[in-house]
N, C-alpha and C. Protein backbone atom coordinates (compact mmCIF):
# COMPACT_ATOMS: atom_id res chain seq x y z
N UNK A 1 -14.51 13.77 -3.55
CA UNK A 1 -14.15 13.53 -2.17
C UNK A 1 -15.29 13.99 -1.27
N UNK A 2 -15.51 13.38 -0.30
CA UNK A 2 -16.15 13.51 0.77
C UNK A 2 -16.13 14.44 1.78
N UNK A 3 -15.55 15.63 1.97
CA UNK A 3 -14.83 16.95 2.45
C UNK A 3 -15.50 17.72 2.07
N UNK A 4 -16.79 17.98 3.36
CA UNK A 4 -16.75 20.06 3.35
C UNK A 4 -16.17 20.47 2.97
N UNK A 5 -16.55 21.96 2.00
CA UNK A 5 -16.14 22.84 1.76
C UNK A 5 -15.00 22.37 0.54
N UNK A 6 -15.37 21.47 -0.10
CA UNK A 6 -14.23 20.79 -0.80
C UNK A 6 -14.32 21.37 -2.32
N UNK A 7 -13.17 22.00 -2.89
CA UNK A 7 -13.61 22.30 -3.97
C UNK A 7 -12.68 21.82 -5.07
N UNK A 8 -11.86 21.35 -4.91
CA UNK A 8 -10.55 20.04 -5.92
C UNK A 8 -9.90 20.20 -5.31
N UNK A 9 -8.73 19.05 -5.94
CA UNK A 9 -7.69 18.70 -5.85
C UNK A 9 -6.59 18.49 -6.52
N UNK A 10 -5.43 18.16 -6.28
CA UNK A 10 -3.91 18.06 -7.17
C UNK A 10 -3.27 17.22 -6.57
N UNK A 11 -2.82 16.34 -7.32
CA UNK A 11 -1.64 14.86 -7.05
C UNK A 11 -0.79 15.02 -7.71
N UNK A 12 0.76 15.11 -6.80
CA UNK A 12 2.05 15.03 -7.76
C UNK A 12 2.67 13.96 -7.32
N UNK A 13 3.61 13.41 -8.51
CA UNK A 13 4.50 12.46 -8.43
C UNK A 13 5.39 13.02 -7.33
N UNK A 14 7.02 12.63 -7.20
CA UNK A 14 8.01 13.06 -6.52
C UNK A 14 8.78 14.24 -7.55
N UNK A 15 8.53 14.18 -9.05
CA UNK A 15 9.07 14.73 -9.62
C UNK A 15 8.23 16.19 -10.09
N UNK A 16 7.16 16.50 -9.39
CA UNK A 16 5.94 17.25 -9.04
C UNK A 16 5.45 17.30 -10.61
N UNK A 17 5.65 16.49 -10.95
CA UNK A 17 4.45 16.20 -12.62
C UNK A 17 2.85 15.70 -12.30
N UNK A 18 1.98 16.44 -12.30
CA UNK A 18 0.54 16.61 -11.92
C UNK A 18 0.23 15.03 -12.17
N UNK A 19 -0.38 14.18 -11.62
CA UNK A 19 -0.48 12.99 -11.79
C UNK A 19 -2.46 12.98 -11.88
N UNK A 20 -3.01 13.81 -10.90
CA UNK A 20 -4.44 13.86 -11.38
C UNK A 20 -4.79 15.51 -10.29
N UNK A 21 -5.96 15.74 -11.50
CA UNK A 21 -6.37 17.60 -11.16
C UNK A 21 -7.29 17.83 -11.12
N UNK A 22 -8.36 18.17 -10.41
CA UNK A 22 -9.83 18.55 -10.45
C UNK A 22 -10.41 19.67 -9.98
N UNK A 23 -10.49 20.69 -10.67
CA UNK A 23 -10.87 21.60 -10.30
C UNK A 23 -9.94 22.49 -9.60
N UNK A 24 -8.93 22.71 -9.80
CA UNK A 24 -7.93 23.54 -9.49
C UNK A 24 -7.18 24.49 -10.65
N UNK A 25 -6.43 25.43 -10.23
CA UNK A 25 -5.53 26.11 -11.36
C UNK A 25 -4.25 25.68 -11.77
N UNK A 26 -4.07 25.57 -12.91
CA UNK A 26 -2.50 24.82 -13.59
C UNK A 26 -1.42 25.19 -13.01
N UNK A 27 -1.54 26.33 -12.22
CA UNK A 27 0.06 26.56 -11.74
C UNK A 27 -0.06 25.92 -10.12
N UNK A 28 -0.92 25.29 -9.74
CA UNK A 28 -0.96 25.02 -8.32
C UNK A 28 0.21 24.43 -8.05
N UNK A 29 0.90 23.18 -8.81
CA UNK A 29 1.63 22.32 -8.91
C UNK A 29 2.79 22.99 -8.86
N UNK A 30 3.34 24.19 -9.35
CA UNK A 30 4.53 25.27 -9.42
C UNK A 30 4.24 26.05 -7.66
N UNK A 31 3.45 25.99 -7.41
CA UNK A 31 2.93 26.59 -6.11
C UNK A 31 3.38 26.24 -5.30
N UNK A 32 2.74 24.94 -5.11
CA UNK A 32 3.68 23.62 -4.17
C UNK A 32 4.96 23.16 -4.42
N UNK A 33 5.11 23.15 -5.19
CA UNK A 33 6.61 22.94 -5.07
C UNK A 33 7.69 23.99 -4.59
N UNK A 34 7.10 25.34 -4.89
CA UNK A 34 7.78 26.10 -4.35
C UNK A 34 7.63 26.12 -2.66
N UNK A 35 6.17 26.24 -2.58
CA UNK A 35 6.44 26.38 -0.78
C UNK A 35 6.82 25.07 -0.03
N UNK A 36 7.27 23.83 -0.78
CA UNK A 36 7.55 22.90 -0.33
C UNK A 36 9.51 23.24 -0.41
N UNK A 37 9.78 23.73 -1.06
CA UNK A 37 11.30 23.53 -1.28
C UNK A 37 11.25 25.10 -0.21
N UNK A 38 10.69 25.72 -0.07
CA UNK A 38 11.16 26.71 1.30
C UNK A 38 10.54 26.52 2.18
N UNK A 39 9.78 25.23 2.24
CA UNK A 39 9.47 24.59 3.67
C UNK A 39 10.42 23.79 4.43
N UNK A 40 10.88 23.43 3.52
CA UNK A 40 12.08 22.20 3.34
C UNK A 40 13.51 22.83 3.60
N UNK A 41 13.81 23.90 3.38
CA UNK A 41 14.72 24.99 3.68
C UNK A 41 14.84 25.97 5.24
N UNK A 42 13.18 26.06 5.78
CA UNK A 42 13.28 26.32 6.55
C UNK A 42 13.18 25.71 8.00
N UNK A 43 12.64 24.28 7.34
CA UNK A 43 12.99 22.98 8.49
C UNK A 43 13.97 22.85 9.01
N UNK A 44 15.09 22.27 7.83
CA UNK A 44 16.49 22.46 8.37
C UNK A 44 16.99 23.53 8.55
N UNK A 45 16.60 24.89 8.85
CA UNK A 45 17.25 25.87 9.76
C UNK A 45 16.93 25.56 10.97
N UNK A 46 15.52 25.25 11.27
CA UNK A 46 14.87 24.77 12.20
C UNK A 46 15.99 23.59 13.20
N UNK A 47 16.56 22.53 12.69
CA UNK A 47 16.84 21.36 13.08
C UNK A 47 15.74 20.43 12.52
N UNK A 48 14.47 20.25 11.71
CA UNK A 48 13.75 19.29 11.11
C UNK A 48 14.51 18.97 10.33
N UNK A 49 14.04 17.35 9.73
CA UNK A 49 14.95 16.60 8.50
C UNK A 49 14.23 16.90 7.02
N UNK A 50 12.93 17.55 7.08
CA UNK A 50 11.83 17.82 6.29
C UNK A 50 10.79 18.34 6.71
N UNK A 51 9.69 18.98 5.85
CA UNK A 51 8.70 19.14 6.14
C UNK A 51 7.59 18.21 5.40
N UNK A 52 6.84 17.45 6.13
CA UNK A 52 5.95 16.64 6.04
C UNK A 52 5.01 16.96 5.07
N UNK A 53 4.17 18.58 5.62
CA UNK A 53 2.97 19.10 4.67
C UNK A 53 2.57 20.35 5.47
N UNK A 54 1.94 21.42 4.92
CA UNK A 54 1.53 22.33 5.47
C UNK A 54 0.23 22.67 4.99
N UNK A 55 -0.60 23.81 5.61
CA UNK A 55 -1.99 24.22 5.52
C UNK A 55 -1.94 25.81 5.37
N UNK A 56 -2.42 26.22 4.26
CA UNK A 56 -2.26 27.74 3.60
C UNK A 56 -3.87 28.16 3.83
N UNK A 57 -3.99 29.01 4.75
CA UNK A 57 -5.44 29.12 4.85
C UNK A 57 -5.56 30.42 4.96
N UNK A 58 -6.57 30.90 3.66
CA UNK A 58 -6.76 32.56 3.05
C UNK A 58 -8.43 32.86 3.63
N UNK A 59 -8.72 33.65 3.12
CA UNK A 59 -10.43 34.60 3.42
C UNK A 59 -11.35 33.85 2.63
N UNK A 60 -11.29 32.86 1.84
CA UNK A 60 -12.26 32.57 1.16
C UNK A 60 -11.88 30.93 0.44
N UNK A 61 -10.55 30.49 0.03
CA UNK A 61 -10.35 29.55 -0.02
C UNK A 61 -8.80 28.89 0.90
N UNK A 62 -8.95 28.10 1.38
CA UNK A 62 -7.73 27.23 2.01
C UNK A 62 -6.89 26.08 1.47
N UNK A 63 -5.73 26.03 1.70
CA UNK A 63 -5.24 24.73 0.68
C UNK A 63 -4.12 24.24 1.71
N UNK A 64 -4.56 22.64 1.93
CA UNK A 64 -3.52 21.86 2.45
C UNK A 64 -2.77 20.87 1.31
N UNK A 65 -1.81 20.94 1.85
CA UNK A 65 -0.51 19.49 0.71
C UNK A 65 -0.26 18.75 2.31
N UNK A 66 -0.09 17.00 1.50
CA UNK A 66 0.69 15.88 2.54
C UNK A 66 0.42 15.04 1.68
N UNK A 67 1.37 14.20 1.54
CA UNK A 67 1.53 12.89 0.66
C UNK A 67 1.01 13.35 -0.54
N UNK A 68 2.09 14.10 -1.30
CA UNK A 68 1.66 14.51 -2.56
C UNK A 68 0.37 14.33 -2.73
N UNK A 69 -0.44 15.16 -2.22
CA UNK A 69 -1.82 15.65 -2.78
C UNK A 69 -1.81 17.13 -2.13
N UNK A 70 -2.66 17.68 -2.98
CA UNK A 70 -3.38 19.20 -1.98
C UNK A 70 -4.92 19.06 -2.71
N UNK A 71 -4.95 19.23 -1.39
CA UNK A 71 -6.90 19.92 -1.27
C UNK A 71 -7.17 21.39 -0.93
N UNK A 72 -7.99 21.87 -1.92
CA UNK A 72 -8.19 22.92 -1.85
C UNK A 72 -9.76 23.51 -0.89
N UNK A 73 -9.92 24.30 -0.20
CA UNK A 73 -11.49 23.60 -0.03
C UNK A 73 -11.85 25.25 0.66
N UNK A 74 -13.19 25.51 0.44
CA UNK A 74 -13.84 26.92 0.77
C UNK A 74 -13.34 26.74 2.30
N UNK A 75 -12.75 27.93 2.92
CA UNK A 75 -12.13 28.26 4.43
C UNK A 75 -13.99 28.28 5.50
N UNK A 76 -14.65 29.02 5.09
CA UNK A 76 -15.46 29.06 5.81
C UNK A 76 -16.56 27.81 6.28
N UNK A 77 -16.61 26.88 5.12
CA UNK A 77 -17.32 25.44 4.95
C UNK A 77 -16.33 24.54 5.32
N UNK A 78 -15.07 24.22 5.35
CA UNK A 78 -14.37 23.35 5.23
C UNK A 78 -14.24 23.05 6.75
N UNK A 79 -14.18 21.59 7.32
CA UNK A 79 -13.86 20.66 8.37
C UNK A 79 -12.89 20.40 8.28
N UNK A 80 -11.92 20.98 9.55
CA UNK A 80 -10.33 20.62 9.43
C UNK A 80 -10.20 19.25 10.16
N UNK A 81 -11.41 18.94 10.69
CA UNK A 81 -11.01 17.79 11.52
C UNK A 81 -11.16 16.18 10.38
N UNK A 82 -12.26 16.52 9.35
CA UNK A 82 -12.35 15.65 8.04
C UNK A 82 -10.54 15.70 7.26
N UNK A 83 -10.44 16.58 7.39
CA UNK A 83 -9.19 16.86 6.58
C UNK A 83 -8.16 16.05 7.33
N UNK A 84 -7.84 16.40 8.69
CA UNK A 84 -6.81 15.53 9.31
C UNK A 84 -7.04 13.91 9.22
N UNK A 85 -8.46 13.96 9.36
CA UNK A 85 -8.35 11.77 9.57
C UNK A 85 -8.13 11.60 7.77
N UNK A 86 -8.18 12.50 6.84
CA UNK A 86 -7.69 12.09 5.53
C UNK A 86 -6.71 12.01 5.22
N UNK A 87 -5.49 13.16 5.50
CA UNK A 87 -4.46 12.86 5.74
C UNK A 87 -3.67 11.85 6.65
N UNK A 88 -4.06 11.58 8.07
CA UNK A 88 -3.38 11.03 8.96
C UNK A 88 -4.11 9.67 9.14
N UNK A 89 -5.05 9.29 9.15
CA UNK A 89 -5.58 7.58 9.31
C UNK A 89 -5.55 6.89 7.95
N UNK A 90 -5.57 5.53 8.07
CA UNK A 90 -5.68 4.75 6.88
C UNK A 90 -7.01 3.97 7.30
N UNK A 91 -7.91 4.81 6.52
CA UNK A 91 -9.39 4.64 6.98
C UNK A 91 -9.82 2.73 6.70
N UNK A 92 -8.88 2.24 5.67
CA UNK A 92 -9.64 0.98 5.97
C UNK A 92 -9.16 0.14 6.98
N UNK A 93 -7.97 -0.36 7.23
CA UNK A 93 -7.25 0.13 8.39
C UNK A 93 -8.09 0.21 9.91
N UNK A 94 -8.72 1.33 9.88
CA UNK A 94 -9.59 1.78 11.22
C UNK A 94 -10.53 0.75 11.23
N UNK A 95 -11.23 1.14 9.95
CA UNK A 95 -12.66 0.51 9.85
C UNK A 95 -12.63 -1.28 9.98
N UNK A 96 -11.37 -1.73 9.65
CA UNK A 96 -11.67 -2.83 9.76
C UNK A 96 -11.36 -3.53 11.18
N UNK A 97 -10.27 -2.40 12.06
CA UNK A 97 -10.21 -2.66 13.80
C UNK A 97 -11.33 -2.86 14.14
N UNK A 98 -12.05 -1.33 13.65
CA UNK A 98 -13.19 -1.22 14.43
C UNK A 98 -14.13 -2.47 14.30
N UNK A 99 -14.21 -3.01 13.14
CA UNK A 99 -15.01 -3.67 13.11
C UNK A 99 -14.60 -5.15 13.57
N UNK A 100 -13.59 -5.41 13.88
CA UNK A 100 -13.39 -6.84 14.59
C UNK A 100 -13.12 -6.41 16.10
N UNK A 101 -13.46 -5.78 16.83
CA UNK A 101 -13.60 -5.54 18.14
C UNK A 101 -14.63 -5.20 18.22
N UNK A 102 -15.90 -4.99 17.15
CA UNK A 102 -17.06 -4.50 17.64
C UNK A 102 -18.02 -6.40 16.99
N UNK A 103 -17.32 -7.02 16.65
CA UNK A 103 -17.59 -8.64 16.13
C UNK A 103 -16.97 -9.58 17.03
N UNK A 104 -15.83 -9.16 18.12
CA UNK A 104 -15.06 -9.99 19.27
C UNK A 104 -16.09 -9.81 20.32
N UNK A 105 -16.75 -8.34 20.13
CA UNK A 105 -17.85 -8.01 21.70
C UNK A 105 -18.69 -9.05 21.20
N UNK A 106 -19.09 -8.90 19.94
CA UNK A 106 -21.19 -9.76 19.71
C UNK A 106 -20.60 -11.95 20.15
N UNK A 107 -19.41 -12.02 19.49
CA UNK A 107 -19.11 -12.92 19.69
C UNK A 107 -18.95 -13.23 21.54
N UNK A 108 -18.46 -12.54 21.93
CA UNK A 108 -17.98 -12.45 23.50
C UNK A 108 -19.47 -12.80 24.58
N UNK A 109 -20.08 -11.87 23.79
CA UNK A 109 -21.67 -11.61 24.38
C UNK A 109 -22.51 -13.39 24.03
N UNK A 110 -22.20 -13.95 22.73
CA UNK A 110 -22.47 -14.91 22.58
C UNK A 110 -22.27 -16.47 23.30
N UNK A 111 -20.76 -16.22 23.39
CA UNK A 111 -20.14 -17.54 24.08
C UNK A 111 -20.68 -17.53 25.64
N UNK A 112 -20.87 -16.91 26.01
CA UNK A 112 -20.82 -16.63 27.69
C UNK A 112 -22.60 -16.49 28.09
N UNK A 113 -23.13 -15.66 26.88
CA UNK A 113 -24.49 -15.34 27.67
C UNK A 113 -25.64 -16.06 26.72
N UNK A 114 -25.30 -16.94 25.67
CA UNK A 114 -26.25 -17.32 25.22
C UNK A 114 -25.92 -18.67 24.58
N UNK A 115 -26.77 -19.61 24.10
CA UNK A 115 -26.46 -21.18 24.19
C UNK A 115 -26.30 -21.44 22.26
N UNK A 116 -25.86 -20.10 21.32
CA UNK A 116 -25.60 -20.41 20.19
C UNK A 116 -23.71 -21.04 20.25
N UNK A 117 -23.22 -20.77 20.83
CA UNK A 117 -21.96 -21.37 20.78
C UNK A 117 -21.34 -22.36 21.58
N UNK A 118 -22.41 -23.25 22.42
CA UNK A 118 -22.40 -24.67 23.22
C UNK A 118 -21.94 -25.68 22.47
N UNK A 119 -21.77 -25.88 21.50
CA UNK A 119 -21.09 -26.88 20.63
C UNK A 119 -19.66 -27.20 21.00
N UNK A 120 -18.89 -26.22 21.59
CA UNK A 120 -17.59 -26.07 21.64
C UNK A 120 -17.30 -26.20 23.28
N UNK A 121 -16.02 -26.23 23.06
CA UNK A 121 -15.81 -26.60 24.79
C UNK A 121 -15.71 -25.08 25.53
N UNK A 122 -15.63 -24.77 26.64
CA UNK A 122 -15.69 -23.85 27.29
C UNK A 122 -15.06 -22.82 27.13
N UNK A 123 -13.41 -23.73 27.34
CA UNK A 123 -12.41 -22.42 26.92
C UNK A 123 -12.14 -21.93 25.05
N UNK A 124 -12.10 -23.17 24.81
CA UNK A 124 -12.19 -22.74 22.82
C UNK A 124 -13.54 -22.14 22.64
N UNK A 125 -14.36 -21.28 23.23
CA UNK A 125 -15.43 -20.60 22.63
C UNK A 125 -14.94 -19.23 22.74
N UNK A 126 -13.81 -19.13 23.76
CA UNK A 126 -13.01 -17.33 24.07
C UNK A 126 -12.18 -17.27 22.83
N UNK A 127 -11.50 -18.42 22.63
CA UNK A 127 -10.87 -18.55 21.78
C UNK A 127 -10.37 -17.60 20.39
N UNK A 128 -11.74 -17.41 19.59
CA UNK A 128 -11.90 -16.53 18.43
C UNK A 128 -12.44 -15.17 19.06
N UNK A 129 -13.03 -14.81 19.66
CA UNK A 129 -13.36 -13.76 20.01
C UNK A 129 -12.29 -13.01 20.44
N UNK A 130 -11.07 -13.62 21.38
CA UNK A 130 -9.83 -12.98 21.95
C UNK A 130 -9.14 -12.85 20.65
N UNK A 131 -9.57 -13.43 19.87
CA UNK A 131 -7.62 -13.29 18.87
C UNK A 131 -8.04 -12.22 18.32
N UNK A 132 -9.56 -12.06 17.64
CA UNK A 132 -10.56 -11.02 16.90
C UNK A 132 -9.91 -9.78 17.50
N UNK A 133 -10.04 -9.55 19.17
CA UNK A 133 -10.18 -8.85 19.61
C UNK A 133 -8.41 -8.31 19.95
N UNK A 134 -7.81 -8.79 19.86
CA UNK A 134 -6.41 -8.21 19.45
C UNK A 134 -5.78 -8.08 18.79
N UNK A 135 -6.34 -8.62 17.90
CA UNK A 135 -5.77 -8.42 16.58
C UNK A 135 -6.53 -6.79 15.81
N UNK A 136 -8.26 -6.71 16.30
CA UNK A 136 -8.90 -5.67 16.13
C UNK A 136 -7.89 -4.14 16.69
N UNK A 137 -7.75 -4.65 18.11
CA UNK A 137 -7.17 -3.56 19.04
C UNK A 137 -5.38 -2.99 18.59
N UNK A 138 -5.06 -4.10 17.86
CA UNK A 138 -3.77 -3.48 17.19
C UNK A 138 -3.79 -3.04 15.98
N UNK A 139 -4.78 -3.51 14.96
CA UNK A 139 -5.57 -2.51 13.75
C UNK A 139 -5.20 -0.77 14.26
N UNK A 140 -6.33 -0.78 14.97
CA UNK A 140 -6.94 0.87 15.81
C UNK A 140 -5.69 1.48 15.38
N UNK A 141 -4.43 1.61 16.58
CA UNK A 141 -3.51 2.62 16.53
C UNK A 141 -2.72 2.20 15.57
N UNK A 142 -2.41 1.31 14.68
CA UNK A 142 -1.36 0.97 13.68
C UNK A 142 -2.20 1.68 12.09
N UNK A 143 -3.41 2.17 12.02
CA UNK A 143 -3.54 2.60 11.20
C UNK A 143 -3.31 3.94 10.96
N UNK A 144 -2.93 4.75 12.08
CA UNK A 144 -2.26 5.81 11.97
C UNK A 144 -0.93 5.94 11.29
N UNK A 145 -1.05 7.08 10.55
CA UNK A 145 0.49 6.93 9.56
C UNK A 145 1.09 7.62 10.13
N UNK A 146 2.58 7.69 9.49
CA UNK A 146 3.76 8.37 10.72
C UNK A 146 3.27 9.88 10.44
N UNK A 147 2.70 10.18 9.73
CA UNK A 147 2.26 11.85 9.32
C UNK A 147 1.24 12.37 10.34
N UNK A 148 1.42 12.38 11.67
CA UNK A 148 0.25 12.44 13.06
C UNK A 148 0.92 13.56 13.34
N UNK A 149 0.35 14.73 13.08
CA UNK A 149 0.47 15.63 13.88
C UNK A 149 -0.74 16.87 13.20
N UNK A 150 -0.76 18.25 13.84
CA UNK A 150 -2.68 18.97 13.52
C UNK A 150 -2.08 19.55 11.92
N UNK A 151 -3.16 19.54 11.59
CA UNK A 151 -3.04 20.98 10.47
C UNK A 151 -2.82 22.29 10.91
């Protein structure tokens, strides 16, 4: 993974059977499950319906769980802000908004200010660039998963 301060990871099923492990300790998986079932305990004292995921952060190493995974990663090296768009965006998702609103502008820039797209009639040259471009712009915030909130 691509994460400062990153030093493995752990994937569980629903039935918390280790599904893939790198560089972590065998009981992590007994770990999480425990502070997940008294996370989950203390939600609904709370009024929550669950707890989503939490962030355990010690003197030397830190460990977040969300969507059955935990990352473990050195506290002092580690980028919490890398960590959140991993958990919370669906990076292709972004990347591919981004990239048809940043292909609706070159197109936009084209039809209007330069004579490569004169073939076409006036208004069908906005045409592709607008649909690009909303369809790009509803990418953006729909790639956020319902799991939006900080570490």
């Amino acid at each position: 993974m691509k994460i400062r301060g990153y030093i493995g990871h752990v994937r569980v099923d629903d039935n918390w059977r280790v599904v893939e492990k790198v560089n972590v300790p065998d009981q992590l998986a007994e770990i999480l499950k425990f502070n997940v079932e008294k996370g989950n305990q203390e939600a609904k004292e709370l009024g929550f319906s669950k707890l989503n995921g939490f962030a355990m952060m010690g003197s030397v190493k830190s460990l977040t769980f969300m969507k059955n995974e935990a990352i473990m990663v050195e506290t002092e090296k580690a980028d919490w802000q890398e960590l959140f768009v991993h958990y919370v965006y669906m990076k292709g998702w972004l990347a591919l908004g981004i990239t048809l609103v940043i292909l609706s502008m070159i197109l936009y820039y084209m039809a209007l200010f330069t004579s490569y797209l004169d073939y076409f009639a006036n208004l069908p040259r906005l045409f592709l660039p607008t649909i690009l471009l909303i369809v790009g712009l509803i990418m953006i915030p729909s790639s956020k998963t319902k799991f939006s909130y900080r570490l």
